[in-house]
C-alpha atoms as a PDB file:
ATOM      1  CA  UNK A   1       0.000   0.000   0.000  1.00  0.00           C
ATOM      2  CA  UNK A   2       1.456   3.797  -1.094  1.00  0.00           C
ATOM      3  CA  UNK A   3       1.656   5.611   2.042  1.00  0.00           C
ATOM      4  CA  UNK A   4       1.560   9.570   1.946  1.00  0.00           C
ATOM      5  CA  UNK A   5       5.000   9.766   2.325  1.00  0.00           C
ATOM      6  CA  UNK A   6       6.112   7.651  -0.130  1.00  0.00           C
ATOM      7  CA  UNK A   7       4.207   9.761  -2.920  1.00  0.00           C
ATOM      8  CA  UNK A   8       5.959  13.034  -2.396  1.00  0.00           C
ATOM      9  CA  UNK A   9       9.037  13.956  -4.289  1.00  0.00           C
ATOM     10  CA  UNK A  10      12.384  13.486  -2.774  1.00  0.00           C
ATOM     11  CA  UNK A  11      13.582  17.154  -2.074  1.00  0.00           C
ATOM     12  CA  UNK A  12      15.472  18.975  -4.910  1.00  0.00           C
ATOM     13  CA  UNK A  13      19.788  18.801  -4.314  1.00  0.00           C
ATOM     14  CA  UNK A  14      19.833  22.589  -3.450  1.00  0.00           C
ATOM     15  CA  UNK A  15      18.816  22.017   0.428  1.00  0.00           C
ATOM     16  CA  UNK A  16      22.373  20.256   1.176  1.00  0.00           C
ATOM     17  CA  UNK A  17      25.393  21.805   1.504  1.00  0.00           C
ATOM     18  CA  UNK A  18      23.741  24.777   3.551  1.00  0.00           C
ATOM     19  CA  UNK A  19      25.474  25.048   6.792  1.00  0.00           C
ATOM     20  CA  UNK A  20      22.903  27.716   8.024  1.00  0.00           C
ATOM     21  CA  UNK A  21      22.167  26.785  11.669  1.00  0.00           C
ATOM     22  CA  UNK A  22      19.104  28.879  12.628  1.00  0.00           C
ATOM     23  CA  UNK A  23      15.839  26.484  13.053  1.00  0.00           C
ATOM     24  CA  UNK A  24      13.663  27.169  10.044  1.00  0.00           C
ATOM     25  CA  UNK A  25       9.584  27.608  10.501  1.00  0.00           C
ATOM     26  CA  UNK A  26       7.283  27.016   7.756  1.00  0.00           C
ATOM     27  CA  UNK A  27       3.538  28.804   8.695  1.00  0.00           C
ATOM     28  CA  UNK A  28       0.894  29.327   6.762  1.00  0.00           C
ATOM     29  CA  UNK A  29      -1.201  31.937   7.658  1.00  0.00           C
ATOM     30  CA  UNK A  30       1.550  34.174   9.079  1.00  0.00           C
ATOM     31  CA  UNK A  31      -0.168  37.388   8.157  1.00  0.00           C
ATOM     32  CA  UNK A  32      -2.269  37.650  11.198  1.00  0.00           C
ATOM     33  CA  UNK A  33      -4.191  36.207  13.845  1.00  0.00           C
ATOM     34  CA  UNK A  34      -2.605  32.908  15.363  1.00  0.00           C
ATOM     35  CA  UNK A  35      -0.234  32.631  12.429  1.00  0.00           C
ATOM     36  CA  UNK A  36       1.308  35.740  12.942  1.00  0.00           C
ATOM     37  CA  UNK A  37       1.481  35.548  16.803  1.00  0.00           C
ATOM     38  CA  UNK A  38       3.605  31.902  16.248  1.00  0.00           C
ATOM     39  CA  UNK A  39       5.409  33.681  13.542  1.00  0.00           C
ATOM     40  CA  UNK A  40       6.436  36.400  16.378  1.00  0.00           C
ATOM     41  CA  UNK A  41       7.097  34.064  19.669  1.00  0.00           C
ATOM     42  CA  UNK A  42       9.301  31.825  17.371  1.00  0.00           C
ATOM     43  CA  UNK A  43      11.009  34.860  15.604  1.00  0.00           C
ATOM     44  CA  UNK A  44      11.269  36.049  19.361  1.00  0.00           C
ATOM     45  CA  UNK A  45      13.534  32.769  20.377  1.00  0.00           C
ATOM     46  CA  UNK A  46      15.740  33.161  17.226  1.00  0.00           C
ATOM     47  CA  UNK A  47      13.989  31.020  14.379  1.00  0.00           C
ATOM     48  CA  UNK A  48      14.040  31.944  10.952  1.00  0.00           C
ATOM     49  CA  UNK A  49      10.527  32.361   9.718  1.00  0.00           C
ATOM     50  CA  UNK A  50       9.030  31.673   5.996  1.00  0.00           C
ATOM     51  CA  UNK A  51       5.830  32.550   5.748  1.00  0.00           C
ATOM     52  CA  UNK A  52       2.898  31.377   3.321  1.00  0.00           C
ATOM     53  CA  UNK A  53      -0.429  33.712   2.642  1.00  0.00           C
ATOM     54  CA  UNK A  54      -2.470  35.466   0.242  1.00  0.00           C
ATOM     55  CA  UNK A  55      -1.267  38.625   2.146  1.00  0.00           C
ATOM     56  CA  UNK A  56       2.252  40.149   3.271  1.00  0.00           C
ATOM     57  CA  UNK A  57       3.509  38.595   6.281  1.00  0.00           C
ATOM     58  CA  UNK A  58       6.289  40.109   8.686  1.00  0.00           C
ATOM     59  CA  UNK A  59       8.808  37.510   8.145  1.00  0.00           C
ATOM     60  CA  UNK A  60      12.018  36.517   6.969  1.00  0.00           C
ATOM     61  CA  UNK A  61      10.941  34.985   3.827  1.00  0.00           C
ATOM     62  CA  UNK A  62       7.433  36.119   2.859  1.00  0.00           C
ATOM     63  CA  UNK A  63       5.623  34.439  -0.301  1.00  0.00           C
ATOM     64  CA  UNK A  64       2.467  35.589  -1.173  1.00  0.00           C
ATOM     65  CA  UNK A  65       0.683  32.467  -2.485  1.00  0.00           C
ATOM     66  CA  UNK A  66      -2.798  30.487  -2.089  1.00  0.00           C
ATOM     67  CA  UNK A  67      -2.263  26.979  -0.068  1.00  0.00           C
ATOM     68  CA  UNK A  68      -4.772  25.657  -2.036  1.00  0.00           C
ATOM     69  CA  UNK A  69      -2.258  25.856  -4.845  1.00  0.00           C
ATOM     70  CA  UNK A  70       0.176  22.413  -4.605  1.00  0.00           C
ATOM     71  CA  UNK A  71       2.335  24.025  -6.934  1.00  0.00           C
ATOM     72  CA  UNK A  72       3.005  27.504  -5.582  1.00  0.00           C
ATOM     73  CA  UNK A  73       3.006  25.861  -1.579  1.00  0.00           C
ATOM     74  CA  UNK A  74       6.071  23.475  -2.875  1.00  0.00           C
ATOM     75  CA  UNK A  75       8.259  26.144  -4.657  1.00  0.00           C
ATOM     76  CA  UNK A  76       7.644  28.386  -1.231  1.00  0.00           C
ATOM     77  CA  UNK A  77       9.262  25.742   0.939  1.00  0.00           C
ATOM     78  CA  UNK A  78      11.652  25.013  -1.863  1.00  0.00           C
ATOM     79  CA  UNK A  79      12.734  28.323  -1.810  1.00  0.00           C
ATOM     80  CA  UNK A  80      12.682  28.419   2.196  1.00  0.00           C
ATOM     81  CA  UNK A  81      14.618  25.109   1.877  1.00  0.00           C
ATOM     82  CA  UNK A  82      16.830  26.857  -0.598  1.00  0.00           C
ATOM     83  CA  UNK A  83      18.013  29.859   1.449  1.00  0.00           C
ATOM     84  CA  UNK A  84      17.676  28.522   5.169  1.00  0.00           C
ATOM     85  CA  UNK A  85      19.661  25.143   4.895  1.00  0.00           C
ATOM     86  CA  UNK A  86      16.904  23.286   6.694  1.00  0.00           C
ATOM     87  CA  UNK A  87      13.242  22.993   7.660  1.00  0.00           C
ATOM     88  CA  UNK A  88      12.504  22.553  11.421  1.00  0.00           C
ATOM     89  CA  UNK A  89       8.999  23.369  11.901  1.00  0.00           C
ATOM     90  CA  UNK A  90       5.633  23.623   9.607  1.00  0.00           C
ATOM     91  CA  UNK A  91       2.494  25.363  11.199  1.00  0.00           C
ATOM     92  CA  UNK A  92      -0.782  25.063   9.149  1.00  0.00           C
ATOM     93  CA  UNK A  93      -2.782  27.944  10.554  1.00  0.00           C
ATOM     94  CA  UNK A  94      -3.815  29.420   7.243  1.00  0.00           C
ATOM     95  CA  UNK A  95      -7.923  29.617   7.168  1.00  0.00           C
ATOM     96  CA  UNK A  96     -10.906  31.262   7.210  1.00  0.00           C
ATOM     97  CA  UNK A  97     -14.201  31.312   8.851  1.00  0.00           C
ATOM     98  CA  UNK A  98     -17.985  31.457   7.564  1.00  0.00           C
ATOM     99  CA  UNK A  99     -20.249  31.801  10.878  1.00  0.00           C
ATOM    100  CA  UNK A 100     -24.593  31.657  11.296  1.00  0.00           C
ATOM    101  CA  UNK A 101     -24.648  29.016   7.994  1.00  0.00           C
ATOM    102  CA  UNK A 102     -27.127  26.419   8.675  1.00  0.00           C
ATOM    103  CA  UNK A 103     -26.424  23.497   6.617  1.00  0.00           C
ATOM    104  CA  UNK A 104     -28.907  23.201   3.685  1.00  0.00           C
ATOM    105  CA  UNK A 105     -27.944  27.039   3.426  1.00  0.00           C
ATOM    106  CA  UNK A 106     -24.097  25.868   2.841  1.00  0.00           C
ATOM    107  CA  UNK A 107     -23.565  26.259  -1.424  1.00  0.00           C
ATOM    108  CA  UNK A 108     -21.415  23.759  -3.055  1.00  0.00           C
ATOM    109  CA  UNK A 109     -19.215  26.203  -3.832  1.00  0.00           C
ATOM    110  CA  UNK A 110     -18.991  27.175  -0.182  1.00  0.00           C
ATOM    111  CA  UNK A 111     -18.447  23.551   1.196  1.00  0.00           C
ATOM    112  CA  UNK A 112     -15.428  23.135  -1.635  1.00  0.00           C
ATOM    113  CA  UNK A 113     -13.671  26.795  -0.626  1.00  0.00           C
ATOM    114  CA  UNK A 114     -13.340  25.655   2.563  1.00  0.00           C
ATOM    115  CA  UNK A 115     -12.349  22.086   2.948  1.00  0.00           C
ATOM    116  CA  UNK A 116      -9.843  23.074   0.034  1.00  0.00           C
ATOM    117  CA  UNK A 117      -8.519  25.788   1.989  1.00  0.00           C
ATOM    118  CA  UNK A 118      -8.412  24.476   5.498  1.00  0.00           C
ATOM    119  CA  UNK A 119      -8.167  20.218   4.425  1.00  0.00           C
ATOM    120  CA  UNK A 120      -6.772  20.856   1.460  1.00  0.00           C
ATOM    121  CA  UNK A 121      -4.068  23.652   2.362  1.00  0.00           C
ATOM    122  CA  UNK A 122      -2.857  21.104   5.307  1.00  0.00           C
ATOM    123  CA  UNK A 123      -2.664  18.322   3.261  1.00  0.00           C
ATOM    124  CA  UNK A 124      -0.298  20.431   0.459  1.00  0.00           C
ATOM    125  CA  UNK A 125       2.384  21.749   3.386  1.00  0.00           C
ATOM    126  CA  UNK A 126       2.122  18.473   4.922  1.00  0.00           C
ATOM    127  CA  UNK A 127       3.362  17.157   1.777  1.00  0.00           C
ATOM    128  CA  UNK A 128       5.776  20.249   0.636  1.00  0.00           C
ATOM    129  CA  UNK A 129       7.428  19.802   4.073  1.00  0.00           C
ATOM    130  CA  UNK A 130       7.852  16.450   4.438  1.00  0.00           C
ATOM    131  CA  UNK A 131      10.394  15.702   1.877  1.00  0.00           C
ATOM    132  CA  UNK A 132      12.830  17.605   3.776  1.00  0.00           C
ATOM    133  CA  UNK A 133      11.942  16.940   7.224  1.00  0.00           C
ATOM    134  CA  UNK A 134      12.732  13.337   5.934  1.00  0.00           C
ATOM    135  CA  UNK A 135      16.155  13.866   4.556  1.00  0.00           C
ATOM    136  CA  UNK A 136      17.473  15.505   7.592  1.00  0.00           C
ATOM    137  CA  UNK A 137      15.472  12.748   9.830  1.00  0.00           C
ATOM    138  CA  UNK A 138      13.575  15.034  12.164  1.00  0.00           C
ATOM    139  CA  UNK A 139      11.136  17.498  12.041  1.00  0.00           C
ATOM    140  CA  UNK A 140       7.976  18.926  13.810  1.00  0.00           C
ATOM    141  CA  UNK A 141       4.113  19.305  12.438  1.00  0.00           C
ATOM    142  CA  UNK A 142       1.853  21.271  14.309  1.00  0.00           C
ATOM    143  CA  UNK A 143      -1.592  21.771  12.476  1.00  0.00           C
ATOM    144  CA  UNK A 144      -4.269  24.451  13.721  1.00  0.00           C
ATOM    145  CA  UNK A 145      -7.922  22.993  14.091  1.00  0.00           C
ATOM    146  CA  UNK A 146     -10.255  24.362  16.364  1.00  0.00           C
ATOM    147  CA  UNK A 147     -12.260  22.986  19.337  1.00  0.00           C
ATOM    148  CA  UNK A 148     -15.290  23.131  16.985  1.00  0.00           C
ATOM    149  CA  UNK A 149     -13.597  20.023  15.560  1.00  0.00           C
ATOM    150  CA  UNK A 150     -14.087  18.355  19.212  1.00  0.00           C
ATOM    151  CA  UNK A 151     -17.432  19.675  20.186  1.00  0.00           C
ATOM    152  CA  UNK A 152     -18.995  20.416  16.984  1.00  0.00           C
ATOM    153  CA  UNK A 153     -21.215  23.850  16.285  1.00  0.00           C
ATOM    154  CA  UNK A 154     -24.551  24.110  14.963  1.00  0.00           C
ATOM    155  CA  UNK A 155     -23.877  27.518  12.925  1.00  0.00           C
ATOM    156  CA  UNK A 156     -21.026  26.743  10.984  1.00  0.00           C
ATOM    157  CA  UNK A 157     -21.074  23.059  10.089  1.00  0.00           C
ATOM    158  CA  UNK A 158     -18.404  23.412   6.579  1.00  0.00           C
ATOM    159  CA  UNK A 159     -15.692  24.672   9.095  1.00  0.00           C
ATOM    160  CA  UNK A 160     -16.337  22.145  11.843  1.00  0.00           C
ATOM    161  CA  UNK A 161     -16.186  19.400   9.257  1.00  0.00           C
ATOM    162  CA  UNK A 162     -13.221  20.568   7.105  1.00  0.00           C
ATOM    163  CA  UNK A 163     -11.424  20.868  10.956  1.00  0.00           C
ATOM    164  CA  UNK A 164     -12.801  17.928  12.287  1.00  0.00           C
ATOM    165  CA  UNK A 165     -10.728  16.404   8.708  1.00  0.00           C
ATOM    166  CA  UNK A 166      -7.663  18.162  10.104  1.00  0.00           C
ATOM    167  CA  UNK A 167      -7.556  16.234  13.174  1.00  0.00           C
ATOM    168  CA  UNK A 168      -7.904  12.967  10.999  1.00  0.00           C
ATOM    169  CA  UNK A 169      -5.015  13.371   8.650  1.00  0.00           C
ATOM    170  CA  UNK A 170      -2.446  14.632  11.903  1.00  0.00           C
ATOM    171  CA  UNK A 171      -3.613  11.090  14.053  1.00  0.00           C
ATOM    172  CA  UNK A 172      -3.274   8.978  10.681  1.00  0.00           C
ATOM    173  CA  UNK A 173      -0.030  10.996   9.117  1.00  0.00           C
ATOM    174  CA  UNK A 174       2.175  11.130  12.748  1.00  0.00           C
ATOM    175  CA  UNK A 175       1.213   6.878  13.202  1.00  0.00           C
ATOM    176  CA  UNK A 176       2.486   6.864   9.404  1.00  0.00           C
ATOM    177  CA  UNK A 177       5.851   8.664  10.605  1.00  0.00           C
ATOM    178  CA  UNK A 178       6.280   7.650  14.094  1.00  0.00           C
ATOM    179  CA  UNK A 179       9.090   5.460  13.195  1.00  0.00           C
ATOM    180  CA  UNK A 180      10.945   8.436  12.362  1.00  0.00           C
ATOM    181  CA  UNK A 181      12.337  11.566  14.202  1.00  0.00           C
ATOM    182  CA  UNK A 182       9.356  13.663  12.967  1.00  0.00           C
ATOM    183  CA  UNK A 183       6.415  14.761  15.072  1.00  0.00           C
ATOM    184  CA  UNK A 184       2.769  15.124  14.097  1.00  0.00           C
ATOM    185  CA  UNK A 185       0.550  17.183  16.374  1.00  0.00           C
ATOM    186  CA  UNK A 186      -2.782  19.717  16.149  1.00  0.00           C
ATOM    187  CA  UNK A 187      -3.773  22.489  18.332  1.00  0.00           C
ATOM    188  CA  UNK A 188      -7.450  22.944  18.552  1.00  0.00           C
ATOM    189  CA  UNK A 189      -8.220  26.513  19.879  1.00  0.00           C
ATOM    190  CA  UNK A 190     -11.730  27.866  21.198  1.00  0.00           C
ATOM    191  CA  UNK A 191     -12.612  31.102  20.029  1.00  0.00           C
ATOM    192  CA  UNK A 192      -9.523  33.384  20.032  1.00  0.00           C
ATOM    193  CA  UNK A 193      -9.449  37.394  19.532  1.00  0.00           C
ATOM    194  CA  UNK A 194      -8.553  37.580  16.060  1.00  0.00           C
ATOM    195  CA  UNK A 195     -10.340  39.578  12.780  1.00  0.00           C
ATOM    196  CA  UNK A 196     -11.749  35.942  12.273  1.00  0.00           C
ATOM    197  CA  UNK A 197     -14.410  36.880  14.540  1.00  0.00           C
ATOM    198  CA  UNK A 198     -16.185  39.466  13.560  1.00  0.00           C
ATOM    199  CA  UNK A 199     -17.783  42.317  15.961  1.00  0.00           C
ATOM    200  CA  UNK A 200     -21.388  40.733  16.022  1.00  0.00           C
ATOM    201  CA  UNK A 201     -19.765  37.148  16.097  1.00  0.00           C
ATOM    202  CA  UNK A 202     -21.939  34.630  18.888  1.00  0.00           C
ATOM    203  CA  UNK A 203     -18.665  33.627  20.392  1.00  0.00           C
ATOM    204  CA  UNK A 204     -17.828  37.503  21.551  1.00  0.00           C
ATOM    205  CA  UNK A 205     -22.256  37.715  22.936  1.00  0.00           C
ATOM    206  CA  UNK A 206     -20.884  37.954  26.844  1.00  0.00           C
ATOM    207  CA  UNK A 207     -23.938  35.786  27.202  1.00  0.00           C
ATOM    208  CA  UNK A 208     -21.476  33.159  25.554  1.00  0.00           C
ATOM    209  CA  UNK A 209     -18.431  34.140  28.048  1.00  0.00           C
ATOM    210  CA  UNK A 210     -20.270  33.382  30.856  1.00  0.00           C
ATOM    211  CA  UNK A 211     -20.455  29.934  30.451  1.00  0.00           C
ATOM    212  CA  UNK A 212     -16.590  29.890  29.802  1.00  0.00           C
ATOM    213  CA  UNK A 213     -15.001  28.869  33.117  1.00  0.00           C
ATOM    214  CA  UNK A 214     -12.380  31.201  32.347  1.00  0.00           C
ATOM    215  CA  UNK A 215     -14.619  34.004  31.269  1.00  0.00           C
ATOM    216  CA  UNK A 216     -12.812  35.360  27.852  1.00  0.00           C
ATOM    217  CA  UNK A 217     -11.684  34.713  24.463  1.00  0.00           C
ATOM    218  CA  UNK A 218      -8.472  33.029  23.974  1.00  0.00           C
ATOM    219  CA  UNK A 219      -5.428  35.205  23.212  1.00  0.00           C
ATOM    220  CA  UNK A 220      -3.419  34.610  19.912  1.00  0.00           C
ATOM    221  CA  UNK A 221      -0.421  34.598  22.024  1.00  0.00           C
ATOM    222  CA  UNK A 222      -2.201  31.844  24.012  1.00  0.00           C
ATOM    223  CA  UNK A 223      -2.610  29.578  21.004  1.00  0.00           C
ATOM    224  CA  UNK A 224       1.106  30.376  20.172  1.00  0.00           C
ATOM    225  CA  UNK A 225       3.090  29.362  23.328  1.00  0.00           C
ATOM    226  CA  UNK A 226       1.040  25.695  23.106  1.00  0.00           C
ATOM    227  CA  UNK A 227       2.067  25.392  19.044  1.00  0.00           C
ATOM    228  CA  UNK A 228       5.542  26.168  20.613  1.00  0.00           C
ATOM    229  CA  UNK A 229       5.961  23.834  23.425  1.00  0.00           C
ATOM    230  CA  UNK A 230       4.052  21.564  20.899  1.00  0.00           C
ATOM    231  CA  UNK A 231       7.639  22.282  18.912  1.00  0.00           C
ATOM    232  CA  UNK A 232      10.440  22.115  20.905  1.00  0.00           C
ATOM    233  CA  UNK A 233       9.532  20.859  23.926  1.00  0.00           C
ATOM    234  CA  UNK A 234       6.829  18.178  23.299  1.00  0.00           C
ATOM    235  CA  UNK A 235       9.050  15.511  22.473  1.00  0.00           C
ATOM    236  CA  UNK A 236       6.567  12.616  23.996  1.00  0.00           C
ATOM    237  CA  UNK A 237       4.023  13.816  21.785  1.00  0.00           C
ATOM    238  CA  UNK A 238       2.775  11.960  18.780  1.00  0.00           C
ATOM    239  CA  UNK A 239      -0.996  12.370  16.820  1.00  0.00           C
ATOM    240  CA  UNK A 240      -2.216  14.501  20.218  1.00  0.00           C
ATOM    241  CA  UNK A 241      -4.925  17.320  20.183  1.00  0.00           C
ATOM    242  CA  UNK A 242      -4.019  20.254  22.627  1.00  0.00           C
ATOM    243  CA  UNK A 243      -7.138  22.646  22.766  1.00  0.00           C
ATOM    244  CA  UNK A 244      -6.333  25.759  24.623  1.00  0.00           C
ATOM    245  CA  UNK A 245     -10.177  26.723  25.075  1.00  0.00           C
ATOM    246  CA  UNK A 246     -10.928  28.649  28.041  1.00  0.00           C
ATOM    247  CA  UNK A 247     -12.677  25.965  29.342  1.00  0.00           C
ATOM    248  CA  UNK A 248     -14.757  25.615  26.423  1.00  0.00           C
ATOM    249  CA  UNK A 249     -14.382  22.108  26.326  1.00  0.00           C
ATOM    250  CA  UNK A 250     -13.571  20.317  29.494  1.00  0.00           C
END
């Protein structure tokens, strides 16, 4: 049987040779919300960042590019690849949300956008990174679902399913690579302060914070120290779900 890794391309000649030193991030997303606040606590402990999104990204190497697009996600880790020396790190936080969608309301065009943004964006860094990650024989994956994924959501059932598909393809991809020195993990966030949520959004009503033991919205920053420890500290962790949630889901 062809697993995923033994479909993708061996990496081009032009990552060897590179004595750079600095770890290397890949994170999709990086322009704001959560993928900009790992892009700045990583930056902030001396890693080189490359950074994937449709806008410009503070970051060391920025590529403006769709993650939908296999083609363009590839050459942007190439390149990263290419001028770094290495690839540490990828972080799949590159998404959107549609919110108060029941689901015979959800358009076909609707349901495709967004399980081939959030699904189908993972999937395509999963499989630019891996090459590399593989030739150097370690590695870290850390893909962003939500908590939405754990509980489910009656208002928003396209994202819940294209993040529930997230937490799938981490459990089944990090037992497919366990044998090796890379890592395969998902944080699963509750609802965090970012433009995501708009003004009006339910999850902001403070009706809804009430019933959070902790009160609030999660912090960006939050969500960015647990894709960190995730990282370079969570060595003993392999397929898990962390979901810093406020107490959303207990």
């Amino acid at each position: 049987m062809l697993r995923f890794a033994d479909a993708i391309t061996p990496p081009v000649a032009h990552t060897l040779g590179v004595t750079m030193t600095d770890p290397v991030a890949i994170i999709t997303g990086a322009a704001n919300g959560i993928g900009a606040a790992c892009a700045e606590r990583f930056r902030h402990d001396g890693w080189r960042i490359a950074a994937i999104d449709l806008h410009d990204s503070d970051a060391d190497l920025a590529v403006t590019a769709d993650v939908r697009d296999r083609a363009a996600v590839t050459a942007a880790v190439d390149e990263a690849a290419s001028r770094f020396g290495r690839i540490d790190l990828a972080v799949t936080a590159a998404g959107y949300y549609e919110e108060g969608i029941g689901v015979a309301d959800i358009g076909h065009d609707q349901w495709d956008r967004m399980l081939a943004v959030i699904l189908g964006g993972t999937v395509n860094t999963f499989a630019a990174v891996l090459p590399h990650m593989l030739a150097r024989g370690e590695g870290a994956i850390v893909a962003i679902s939500s908590e939405l994924a754990l509980a489910g959501s009656a208002t928003d059932l396209h994202y819940v399913a294209a993040k529930g598909a997230v937490l799938g393809l981490v459990k089944s991809l990090a037992m497919e690579v366990a044998q090796t020195a890379i890592r395969v993990n998902a944080v699963a966030p509750g609802p965090t302060d970012t433009p995501l949520l708009a003004p009006d959004s339910l999850w902001r009503e403070p009706e809804y914070l009430a019933t959070l033991p902790l009160g609030r919205l999660v912090a960006p920053a939050e969500i960015a120290e647990a894709v960190y420890y995730l990282a370079t500290e969570g060595s003993m962790y392999c397929g898990e779900v962390l979901s810093p949630n406020a107490g959303a889901v207990i």
